[in-house]
N, C-alpha and C. Protein backbone atom coordinates (compact mmCIF):
# COMPACT_ATOMS: atom_id res chain seq x y z
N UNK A 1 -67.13 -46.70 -27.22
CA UNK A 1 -66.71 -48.09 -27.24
C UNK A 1 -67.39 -48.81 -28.42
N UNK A 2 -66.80 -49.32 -29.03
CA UNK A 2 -67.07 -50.22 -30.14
C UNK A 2 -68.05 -52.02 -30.08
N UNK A 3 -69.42 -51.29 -30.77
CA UNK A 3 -70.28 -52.61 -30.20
C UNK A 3 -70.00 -53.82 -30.94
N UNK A 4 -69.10 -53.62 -32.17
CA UNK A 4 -69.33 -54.32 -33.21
C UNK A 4 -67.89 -54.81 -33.30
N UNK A 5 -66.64 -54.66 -32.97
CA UNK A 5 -65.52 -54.80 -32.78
C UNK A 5 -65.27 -56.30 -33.26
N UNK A 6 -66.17 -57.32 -32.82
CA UNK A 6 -65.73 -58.64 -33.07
C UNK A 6 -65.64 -59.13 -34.32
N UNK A 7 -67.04 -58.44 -35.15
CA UNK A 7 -67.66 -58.59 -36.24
C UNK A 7 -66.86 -57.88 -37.26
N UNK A 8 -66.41 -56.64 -36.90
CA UNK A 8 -65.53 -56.35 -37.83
C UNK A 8 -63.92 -56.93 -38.23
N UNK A 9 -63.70 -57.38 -36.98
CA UNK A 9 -62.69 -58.15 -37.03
C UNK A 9 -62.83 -59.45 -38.31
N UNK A 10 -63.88 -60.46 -37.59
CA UNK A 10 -64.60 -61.16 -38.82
C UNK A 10 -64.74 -60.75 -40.17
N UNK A 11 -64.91 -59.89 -40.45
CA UNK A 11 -65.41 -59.32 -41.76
C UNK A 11 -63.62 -58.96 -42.65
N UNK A 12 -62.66 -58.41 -41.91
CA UNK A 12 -61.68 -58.02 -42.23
C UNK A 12 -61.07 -59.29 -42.06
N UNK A 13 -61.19 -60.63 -41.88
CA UNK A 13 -60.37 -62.25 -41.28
C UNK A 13 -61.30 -62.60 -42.83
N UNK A 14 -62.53 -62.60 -42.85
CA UNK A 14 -63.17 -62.81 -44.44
C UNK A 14 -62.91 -62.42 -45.48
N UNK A 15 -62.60 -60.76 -45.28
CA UNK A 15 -62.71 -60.34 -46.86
C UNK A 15 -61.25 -60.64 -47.09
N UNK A 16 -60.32 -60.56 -45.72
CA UNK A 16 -58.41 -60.96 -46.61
C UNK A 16 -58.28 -62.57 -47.51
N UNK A 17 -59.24 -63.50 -46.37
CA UNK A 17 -58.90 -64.62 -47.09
C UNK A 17 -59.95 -64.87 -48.00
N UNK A 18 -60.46 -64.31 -49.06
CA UNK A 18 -61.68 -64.60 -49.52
C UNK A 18 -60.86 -64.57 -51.01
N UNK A 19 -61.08 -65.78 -51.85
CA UNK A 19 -60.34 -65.58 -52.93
C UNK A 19 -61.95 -64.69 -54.20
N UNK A 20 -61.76 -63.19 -54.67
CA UNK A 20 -62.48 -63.20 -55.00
C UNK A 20 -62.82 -63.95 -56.38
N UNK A 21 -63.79 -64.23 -57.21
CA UNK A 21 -64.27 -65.48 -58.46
C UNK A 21 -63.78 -64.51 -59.77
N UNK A 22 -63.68 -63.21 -59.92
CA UNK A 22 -64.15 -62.30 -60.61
C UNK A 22 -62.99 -61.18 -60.51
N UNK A 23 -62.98 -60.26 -61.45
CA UNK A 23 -61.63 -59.05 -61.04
C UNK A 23 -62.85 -57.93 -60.45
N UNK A 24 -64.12 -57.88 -60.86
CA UNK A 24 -65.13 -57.22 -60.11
C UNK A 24 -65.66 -57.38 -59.03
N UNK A 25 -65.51 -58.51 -58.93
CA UNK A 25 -65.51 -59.06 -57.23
C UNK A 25 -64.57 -58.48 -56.23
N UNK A 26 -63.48 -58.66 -56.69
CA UNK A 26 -62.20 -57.95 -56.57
C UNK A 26 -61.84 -57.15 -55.96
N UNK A 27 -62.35 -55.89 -56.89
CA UNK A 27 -62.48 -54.47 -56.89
C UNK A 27 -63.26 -54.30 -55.40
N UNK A 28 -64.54 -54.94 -55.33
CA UNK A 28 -65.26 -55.04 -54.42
C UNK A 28 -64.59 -55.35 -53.54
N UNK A 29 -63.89 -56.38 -53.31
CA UNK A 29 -63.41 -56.84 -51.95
C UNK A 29 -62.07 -55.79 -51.31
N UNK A 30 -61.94 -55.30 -52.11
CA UNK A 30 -60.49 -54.25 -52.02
C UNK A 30 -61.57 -53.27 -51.37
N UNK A 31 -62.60 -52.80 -51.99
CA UNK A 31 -63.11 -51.28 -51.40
C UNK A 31 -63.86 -51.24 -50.20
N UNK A 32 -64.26 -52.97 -50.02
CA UNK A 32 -64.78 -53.45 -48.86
C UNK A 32 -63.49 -53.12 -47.73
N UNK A 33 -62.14 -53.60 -47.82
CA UNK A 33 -61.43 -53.57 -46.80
C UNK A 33 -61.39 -52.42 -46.66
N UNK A 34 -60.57 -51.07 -47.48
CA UNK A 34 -60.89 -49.88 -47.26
C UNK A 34 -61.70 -48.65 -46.46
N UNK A 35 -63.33 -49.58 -47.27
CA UNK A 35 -64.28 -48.50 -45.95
C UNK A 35 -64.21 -49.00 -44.86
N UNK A 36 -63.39 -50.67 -44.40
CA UNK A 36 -63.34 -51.36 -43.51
C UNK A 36 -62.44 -50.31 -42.45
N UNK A 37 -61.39 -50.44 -43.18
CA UNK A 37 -60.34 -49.89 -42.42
C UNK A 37 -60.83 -48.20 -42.05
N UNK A 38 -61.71 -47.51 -42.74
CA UNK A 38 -61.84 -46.20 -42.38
C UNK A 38 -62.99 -45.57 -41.49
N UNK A 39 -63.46 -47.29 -40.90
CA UNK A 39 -64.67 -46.62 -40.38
C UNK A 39 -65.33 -47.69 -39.13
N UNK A 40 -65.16 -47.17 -37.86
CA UNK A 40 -65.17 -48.09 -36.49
C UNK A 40 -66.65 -48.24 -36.67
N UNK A 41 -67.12 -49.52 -36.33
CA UNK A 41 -68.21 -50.19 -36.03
C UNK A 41 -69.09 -50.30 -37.53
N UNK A 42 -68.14 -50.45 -38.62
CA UNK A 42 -68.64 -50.40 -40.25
C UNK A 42 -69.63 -51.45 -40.02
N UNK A 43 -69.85 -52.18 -39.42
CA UNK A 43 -70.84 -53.35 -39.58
C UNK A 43 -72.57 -52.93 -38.73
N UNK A 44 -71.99 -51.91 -38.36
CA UNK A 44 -73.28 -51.64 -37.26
C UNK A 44 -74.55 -50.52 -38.26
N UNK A 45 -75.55 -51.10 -37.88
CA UNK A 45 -76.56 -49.71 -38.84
C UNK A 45 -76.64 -48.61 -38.00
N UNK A 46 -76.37 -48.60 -37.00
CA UNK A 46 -75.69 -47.10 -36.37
C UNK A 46 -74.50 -46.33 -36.58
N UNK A 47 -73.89 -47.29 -37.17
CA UNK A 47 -72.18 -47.32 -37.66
C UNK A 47 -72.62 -46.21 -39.10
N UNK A 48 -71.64 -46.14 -40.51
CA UNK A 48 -71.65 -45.08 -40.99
C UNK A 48 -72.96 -45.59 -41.92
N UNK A 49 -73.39 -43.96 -42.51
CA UNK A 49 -74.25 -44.12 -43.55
C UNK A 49 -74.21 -45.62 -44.10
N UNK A 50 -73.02 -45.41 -44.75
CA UNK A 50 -72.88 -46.90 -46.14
C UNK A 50 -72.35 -48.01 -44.65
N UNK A 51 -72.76 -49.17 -44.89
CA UNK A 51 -72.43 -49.98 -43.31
C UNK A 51 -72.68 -51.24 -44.29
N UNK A 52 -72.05 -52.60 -43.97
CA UNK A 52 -72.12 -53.69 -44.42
C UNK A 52 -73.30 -54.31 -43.89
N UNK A 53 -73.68 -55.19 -44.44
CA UNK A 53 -74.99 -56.05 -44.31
C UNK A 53 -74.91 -57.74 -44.54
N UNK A 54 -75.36 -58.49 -44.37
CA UNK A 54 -74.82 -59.85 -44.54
C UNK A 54 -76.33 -60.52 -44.98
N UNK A 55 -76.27 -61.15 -46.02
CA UNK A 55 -77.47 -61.78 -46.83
C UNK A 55 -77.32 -63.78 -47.22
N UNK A 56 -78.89 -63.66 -47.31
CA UNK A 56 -78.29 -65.19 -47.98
C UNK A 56 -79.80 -65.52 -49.03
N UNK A 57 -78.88 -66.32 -49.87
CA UNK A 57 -79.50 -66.75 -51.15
C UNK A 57 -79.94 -68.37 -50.87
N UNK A 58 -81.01 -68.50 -50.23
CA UNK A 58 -81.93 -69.76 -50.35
C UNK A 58 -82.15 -70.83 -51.53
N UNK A 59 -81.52 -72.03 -51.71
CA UNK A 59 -81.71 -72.45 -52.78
C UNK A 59 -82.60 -74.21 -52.30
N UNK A 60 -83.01 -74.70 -53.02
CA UNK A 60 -83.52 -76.23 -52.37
C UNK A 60 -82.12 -77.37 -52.81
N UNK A 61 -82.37 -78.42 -52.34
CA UNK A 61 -81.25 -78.93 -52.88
C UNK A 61 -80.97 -79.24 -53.89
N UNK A 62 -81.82 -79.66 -55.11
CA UNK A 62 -81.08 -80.18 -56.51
C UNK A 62 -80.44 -78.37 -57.18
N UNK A 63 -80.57 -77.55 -56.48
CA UNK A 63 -80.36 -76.19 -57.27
C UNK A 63 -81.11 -75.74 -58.08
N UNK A 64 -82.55 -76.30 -58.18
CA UNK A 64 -83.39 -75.79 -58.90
C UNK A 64 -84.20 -74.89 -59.08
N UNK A 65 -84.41 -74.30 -57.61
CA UNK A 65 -85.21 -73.30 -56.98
C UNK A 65 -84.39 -72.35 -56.57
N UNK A 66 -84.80 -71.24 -56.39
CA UNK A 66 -83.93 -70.48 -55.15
C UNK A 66 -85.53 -69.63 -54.19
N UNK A 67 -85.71 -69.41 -53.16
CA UNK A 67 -86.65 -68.86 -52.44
C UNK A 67 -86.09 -67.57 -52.13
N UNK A 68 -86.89 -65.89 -52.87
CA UNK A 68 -87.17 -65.18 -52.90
C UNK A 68 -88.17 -64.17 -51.51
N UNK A 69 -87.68 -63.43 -51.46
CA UNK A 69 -88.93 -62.51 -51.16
C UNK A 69 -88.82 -61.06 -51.38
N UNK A 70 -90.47 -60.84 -51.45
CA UNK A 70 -90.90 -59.80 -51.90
C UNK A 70 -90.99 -58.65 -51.11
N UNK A 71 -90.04 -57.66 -51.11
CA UNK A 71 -89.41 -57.02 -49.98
C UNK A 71 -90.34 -55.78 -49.79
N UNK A 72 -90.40 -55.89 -48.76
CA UNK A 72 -91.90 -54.82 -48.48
C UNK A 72 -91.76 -53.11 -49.06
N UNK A 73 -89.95 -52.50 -48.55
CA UNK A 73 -89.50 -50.97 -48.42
C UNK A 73 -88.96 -51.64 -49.83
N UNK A 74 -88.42 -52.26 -50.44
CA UNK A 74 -88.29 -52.02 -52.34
C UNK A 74 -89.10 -52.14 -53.07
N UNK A 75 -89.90 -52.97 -52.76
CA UNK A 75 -91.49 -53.41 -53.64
C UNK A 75 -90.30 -54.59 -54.70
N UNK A 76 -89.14 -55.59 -54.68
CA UNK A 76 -88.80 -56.16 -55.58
C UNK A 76 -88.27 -57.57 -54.86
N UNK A 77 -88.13 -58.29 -55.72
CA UNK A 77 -88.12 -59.93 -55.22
C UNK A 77 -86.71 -60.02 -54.89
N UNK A 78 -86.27 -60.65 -53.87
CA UNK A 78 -84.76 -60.01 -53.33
C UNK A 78 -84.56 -61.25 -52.45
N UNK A 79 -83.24 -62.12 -52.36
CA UNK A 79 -83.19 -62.61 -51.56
C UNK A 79 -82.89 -62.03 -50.05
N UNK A 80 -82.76 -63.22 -48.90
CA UNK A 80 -82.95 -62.70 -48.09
C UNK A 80 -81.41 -61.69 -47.33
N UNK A 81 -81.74 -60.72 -46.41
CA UNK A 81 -80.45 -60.46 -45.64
C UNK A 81 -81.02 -59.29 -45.31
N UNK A 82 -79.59 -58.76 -44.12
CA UNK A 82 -80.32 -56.91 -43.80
C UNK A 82 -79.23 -56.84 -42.34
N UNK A 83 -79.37 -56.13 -41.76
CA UNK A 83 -78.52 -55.50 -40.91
C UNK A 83 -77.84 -56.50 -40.14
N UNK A 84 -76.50 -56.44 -39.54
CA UNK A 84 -75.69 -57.20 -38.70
C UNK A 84 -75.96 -56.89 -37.47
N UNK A 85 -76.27 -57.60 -36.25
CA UNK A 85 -76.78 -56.99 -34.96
C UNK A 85 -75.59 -57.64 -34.23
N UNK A 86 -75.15 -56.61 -33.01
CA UNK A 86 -73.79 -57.15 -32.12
C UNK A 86 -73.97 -58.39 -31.66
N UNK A 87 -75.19 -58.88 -31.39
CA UNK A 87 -74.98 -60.40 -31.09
C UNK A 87 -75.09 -61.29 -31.58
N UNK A 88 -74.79 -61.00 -32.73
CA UNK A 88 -74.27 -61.89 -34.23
C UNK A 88 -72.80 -61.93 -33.86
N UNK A 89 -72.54 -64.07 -34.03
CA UNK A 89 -71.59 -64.18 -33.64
C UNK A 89 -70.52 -63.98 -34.72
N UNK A 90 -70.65 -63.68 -35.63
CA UNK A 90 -70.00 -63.83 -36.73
C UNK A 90 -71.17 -62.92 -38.01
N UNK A 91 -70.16 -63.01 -39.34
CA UNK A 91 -70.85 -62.18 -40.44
C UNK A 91 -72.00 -63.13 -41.37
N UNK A 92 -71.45 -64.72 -41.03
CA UNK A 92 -72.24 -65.78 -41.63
C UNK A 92 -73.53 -66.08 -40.81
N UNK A 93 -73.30 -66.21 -39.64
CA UNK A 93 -74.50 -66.17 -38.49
C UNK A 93 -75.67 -65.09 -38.83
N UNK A 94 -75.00 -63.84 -38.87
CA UNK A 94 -75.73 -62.81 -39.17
C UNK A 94 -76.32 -63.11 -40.48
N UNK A 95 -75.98 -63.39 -42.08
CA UNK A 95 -76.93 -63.77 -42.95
C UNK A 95 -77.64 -64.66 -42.71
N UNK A 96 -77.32 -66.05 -42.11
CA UNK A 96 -78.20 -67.19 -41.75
C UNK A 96 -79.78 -66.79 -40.78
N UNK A 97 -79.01 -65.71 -40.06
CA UNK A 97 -79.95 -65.40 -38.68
C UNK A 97 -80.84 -64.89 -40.19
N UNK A 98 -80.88 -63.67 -40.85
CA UNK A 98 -81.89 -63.16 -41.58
C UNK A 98 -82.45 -64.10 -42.60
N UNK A 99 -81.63 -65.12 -43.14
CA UNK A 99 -82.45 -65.92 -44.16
C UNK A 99 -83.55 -66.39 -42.76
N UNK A 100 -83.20 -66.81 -41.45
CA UNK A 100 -84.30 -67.36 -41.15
C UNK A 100 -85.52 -66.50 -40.60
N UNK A 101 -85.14 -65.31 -40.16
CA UNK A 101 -86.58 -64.62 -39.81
C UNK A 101 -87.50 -64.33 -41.01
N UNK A 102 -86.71 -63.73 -41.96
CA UNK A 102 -87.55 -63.74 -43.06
C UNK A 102 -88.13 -64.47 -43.90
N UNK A 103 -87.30 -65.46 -44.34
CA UNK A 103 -87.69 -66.71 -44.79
C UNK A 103 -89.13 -67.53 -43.87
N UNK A 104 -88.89 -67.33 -42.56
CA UNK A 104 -89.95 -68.13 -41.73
C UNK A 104 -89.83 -69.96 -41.71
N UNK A 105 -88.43 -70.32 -42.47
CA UNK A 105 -87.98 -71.45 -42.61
C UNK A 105 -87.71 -71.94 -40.83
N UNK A 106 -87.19 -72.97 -40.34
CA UNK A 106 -86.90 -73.21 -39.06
C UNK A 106 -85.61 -73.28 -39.90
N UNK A 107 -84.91 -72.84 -38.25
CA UNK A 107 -83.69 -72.78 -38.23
C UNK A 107 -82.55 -73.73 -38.35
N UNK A 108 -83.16 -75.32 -38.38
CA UNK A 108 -82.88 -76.35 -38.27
C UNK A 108 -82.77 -77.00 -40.07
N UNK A 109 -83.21 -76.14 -40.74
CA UNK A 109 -84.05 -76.89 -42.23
C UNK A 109 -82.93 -75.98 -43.01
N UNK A 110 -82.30 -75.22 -42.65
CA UNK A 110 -81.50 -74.06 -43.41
C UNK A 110 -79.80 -74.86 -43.20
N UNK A 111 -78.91 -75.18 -44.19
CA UNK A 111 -77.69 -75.27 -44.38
C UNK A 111 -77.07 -74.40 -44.83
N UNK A 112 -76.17 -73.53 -44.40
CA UNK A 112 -75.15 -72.04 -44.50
C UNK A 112 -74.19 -72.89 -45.24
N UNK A 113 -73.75 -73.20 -46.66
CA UNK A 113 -72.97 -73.20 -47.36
C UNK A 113 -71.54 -72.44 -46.83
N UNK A 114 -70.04 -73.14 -46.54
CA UNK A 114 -69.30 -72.47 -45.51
C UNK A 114 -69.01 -70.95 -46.30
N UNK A 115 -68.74 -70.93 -47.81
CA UNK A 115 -67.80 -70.16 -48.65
C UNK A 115 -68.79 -69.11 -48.60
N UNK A 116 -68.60 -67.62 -48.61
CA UNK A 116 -68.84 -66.27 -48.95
C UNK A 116 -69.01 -66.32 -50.56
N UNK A 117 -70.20 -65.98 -50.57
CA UNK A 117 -70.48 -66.60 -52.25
C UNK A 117 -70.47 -65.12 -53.46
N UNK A 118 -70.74 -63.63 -52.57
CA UNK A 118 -70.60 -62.72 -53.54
C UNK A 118 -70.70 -61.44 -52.71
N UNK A 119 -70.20 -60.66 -53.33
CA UNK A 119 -70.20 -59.25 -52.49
C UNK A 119 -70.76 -58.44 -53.66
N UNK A 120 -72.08 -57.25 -53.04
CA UNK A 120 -72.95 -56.49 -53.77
C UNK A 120 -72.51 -54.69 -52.70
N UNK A 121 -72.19 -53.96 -53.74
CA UNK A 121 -72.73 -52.76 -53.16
C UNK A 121 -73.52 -51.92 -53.67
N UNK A 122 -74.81 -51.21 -53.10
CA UNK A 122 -75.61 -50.89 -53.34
C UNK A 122 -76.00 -49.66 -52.60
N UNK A 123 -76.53 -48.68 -53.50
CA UNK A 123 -77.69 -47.65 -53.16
C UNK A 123 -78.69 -47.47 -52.24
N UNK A 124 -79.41 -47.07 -51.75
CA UNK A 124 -80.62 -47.46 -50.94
C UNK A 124 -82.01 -46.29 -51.42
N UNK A 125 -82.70 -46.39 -51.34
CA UNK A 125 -83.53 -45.41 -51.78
C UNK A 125 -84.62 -44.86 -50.83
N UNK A 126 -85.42 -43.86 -50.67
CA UNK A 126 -86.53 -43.15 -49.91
C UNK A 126 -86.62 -43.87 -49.02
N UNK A 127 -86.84 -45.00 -49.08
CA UNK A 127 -88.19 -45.91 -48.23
C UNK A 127 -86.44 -46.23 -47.16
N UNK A 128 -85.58 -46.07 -46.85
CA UNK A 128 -84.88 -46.18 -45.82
C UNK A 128 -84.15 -44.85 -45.30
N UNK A 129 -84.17 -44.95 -43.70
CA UNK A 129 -84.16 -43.43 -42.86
C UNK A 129 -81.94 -43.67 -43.11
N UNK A 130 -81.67 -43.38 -42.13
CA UNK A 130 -80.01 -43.04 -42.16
C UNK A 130 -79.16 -44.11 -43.54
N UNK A 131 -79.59 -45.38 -43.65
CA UNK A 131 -78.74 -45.51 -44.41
C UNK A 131 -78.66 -45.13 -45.83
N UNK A 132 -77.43 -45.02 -46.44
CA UNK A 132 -77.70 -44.70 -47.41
C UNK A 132 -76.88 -45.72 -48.84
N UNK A 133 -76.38 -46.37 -48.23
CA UNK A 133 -76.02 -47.80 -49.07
C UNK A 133 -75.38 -48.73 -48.42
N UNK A 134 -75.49 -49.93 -48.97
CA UNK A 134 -74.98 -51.47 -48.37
C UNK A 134 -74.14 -51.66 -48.86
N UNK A 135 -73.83 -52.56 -47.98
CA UNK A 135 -71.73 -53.40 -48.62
C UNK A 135 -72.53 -54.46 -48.02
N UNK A 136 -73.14 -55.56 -49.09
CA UNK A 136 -73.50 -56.38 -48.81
C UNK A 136 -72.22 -57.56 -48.80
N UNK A 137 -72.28 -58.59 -47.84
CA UNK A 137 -71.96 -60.05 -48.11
C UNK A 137 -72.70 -60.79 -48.21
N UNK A 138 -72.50 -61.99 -49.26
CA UNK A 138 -73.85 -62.91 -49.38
C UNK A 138 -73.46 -64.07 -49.58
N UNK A 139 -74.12 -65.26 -48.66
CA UNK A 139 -73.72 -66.82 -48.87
C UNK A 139 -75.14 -67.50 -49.36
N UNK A 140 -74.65 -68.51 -49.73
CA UNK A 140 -76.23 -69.68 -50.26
C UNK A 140 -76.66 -70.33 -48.95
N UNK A 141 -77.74 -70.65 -49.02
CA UNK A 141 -77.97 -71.74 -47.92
C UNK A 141 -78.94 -72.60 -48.79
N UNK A 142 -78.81 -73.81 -47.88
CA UNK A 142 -79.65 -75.20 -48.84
C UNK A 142 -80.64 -75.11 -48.09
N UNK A 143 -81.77 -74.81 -48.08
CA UNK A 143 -83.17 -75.43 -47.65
C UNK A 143 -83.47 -76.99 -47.30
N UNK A 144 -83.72 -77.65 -46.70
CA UNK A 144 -84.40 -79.21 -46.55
C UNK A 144 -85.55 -79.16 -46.97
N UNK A 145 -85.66 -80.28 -47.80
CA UNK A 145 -86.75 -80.85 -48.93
C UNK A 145 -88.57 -80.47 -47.80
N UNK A 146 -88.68 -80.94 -48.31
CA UNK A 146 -90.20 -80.04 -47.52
C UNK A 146 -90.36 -78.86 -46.61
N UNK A 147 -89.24 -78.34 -46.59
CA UNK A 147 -89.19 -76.74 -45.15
C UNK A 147 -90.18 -75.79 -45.98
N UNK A 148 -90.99 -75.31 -45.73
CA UNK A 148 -92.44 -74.48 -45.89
C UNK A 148 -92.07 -73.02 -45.20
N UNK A 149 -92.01 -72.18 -46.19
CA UNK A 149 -91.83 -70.41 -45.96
C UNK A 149 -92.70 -70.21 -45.98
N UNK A 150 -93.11 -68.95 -44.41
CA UNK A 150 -93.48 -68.53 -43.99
C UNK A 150 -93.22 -66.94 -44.22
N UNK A 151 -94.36 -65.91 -44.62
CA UNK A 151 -94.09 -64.64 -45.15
C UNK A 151 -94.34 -63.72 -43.76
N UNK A 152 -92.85 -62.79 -43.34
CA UNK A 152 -92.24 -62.42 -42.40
C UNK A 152 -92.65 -60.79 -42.69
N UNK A 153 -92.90 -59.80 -41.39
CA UNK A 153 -93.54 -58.39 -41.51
C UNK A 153 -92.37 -57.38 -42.47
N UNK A 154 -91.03 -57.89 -42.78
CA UNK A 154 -90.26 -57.42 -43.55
C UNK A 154 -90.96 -57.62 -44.77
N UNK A 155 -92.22 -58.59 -44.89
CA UNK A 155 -92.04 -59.25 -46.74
C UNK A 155 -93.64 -59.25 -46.94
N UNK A 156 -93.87 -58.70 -48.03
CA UNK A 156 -95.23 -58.98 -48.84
C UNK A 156 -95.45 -60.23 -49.34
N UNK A 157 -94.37 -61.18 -49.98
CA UNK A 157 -94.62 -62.60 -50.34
C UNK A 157 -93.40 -63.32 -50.02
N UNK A 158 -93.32 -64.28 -49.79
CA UNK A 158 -92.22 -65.03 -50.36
C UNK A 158 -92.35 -66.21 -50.98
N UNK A 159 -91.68 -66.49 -52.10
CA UNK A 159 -92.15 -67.53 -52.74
C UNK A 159 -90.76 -68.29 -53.53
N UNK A 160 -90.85 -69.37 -54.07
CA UNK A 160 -89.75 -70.31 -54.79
C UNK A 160 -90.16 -70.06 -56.21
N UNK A 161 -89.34 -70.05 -56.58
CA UNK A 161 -88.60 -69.35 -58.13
C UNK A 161 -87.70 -70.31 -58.95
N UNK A 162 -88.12 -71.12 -60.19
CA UNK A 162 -87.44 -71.80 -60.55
C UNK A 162 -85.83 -70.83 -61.57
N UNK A 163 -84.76 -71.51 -60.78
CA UNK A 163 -83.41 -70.79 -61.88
C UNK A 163 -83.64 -70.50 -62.61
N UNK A 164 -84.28 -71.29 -63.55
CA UNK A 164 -84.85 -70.71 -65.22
C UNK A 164 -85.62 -69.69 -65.43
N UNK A 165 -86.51 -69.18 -64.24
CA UNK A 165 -87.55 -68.34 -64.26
C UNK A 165 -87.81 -67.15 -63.78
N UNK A 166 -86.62 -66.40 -63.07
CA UNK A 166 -86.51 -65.89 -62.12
C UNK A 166 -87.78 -64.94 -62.05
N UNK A 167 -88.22 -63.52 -61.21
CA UNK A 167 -89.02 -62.47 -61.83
C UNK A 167 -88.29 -61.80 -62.64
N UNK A 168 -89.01 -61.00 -63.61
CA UNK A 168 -88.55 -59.84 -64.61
C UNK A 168 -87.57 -58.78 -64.17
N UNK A 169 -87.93 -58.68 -62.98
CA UNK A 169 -87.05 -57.25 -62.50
C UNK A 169 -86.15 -57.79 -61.50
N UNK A 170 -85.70 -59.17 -61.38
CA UNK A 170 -84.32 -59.17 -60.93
C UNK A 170 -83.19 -58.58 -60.86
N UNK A 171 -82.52 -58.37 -59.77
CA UNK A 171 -81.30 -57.79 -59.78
C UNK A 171 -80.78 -58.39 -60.77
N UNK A 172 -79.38 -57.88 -61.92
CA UNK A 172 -78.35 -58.60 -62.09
C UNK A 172 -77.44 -59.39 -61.17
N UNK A 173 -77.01 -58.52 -59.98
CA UNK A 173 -76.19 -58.85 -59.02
C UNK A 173 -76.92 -60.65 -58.38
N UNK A 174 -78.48 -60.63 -58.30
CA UNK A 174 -78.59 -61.87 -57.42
C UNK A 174 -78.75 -63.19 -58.99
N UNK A 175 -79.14 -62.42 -60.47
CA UNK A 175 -78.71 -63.42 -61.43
C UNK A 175 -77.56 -63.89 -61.75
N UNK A 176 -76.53 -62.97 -61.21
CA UNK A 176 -75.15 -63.59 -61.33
C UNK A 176 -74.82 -64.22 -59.94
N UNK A 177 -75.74 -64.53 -58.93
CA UNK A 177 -75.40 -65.21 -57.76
C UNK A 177 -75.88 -66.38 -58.29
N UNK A 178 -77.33 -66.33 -58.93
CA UNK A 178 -78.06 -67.73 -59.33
C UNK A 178 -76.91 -68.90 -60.28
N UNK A 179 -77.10 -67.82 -61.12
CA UNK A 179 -75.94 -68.93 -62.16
C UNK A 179 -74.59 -69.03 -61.79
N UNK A 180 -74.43 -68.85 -61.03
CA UNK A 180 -72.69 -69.24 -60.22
C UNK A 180 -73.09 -70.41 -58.94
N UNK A 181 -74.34 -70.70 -58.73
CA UNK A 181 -74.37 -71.90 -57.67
C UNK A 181 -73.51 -72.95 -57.58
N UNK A 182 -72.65 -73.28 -56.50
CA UNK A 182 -72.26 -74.47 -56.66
C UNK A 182 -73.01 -75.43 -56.61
């Protein structure tokens, strides 16, 4: 029986109406429906090797910042996100839920931006047991002006990062999330 059934539903109601920004986005969102369609409970980390994941990119409000963390199993500054759990009511819930454990923000101080802001797929390396790559989705969320992060047993630091400044070893994938902020 399928634990994840709702969520995938969600995810396949997202990725059809999702206009992608990009023809690489695109591509992505096409290969997203695909492993969608070829694989029951794709959203679950019990589900297949490669399994979708739902993330979010922390920013403060003038867009000046974005809040980072320093991810314990990559050793690299990463925004937040990570596995979809069945009682995630949705694929947006599920990134929001992880910006907030990790983040250590209250749950109240975090605004989920409605739009699906980028799709990443990715590799995984040593430091993770069965999976072996992500089909990430990723939305922004706005922080409230004084909300104070708190560094979560997933994270060695977390810290705010001015746009202009990001760290050195940034993804491309989350610099092309930065400079596309609405």
């Amino acid at each position: 029986m399928s634990t994840h059934a709702h969520l995938d539903a969600d995810l396949h109601e997202l990725l059809t109406g999702w206009s992608a920004p990009s023809s690489e986005q695109e591509r992505l969102r096409l290969d997203y429906l695909a492993h969608l369609a070829a694989h029951e409970d794709a959203s679950a980390k019990a589900g297949p090797p490669a399994h979708f994941t739902a993330s979010c990119l922390v920013v403060d409000e003038p867009r000046e910042r974005v809040l980072l963390t320093l991810h314990r199993k990559v050793g690299r500054w990463l925004q937040f996100g990570g596995h979809i759990e069945a009682s995630d009511p949705s694929i947006a819930a599920a990134a929001r839920r992880e910006a907030v454990e990790e983040s250590g923000l209250p749950a109240g101080s975090l605004r989920l931006l409605p739009e699906l802001a980028q799709l990443d797929r990715h590799a995984l390396g040593s430091g993770f047991t069965r999976c072996t790559e992500h089909l990430d989705l990723r939305w922004v969320a706005v922080a409230a002006a004084g909300a104070e992060p708190v560094v979560s047993p997933e994270s060695i630091d977390v810290a705010w990062w001015p746009v202009a400044a990001l760290p050195p070893d940034t993804d491309a994938s989350i610099r092309a999330l930065v400079s596309a902020l609405p």
